[in-house]
Protein backbone atom coordinates (compact mmCIF):
# COMPACT_ATOMS: atom_id res chain seq x y z
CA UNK A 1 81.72 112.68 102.79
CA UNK A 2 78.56 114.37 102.37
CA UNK A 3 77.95 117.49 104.50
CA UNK A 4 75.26 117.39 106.92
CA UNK A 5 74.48 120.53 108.10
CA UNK A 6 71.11 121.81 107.77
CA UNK A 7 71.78 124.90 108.30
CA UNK A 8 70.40 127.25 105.42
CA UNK A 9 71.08 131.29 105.03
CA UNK A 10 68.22 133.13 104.05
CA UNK A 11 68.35 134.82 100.46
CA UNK A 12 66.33 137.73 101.61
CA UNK A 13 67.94 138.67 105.13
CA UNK A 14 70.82 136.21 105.54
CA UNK A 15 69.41 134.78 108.26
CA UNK A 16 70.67 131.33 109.63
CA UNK A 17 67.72 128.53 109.15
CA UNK A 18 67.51 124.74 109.91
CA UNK A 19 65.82 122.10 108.66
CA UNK A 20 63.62 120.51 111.96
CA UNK A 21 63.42 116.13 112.70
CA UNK A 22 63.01 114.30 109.10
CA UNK A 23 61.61 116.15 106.88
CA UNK A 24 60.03 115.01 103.87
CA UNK A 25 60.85 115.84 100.28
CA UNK A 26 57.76 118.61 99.87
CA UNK A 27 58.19 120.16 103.20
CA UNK A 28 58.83 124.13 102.53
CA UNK A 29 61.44 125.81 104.49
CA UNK A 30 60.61 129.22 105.08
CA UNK A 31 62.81 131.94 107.17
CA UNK A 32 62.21 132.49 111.40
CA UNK A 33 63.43 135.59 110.60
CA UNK A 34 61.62 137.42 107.77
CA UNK A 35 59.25 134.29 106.86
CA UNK A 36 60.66 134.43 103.55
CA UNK A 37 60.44 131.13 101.54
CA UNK A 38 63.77 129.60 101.15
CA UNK A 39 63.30 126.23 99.64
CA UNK A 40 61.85 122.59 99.82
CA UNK A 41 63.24 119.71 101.47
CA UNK A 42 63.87 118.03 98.22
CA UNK A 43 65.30 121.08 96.31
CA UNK A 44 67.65 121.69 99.05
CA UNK A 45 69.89 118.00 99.06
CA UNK A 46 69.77 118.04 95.77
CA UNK A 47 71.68 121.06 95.80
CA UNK A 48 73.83 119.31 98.95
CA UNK A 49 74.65 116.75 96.04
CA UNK A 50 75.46 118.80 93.60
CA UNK A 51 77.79 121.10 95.79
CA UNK A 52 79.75 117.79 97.43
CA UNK A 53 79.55 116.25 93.58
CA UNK A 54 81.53 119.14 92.36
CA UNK A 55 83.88 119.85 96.11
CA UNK A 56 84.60 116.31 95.40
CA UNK A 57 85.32 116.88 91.53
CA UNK A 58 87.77 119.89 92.22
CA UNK A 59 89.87 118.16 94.93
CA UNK A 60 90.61 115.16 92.25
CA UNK A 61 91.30 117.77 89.78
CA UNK A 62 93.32 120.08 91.99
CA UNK A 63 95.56 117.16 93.39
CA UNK A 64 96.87 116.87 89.65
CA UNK A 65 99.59 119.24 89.75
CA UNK A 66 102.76 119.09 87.07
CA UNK A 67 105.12 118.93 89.95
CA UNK A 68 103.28 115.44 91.08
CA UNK A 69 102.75 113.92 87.59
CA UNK A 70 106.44 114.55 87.15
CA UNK A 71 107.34 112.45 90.09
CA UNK A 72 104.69 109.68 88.95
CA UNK A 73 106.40 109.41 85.33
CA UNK A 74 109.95 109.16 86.72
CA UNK A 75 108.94 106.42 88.93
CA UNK A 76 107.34 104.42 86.55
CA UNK A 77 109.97 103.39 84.48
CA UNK A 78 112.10 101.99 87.51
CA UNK A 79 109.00 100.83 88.73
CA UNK A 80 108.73 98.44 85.33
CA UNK A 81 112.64 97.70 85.28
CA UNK A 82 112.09 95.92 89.08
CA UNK A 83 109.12 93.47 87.77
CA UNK A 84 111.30 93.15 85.06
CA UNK A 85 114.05 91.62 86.73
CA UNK A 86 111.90 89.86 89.27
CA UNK A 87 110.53 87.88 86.35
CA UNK A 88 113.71 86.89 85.12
């Protein structure tokens, strides 16, 4: 679920950047390009999180259309008259 590419644009020159073996939450990213400072280690997943948090979020959301709680509420109530009559 969580995206694991490394791969961070520079702000500065949009340059494409990656994140080398295991780094550790203080290590600073800076640009190959321009040397620019991009961000730290731990700064940048908790931005990961809080982009697949909210991806995540939307798609739940989004999947809520009228159209599909419409077919939801006309199934329930034949849903409930067939445990019905299983009981009996």
């Amino acid at each position: 679920m969580l995206n694991r590419s490394r791969r961070v644009d520079c702000p500065a020159c949009q340059g494409s950047n990656f994140w080398k073996g295991d780094p550790g939450p203080a290590d600073v990213l800076h640009c190959r390009h321009c040397r620019a400072f991009i961000t730290t280690y731990d700064d940048y997943i908790h931005d990961r999180i809080r982009r697949e948090a909210a991806a995540t979020l939307a798609a739940f959301v989004g999947a809520r259309t009228d159209d599909e709680l419409a077919r939801v509420e006309a199934l329930l109530p034949r849903s409930g008259a067939r445990r019905q009559t299983r009981a009996a």
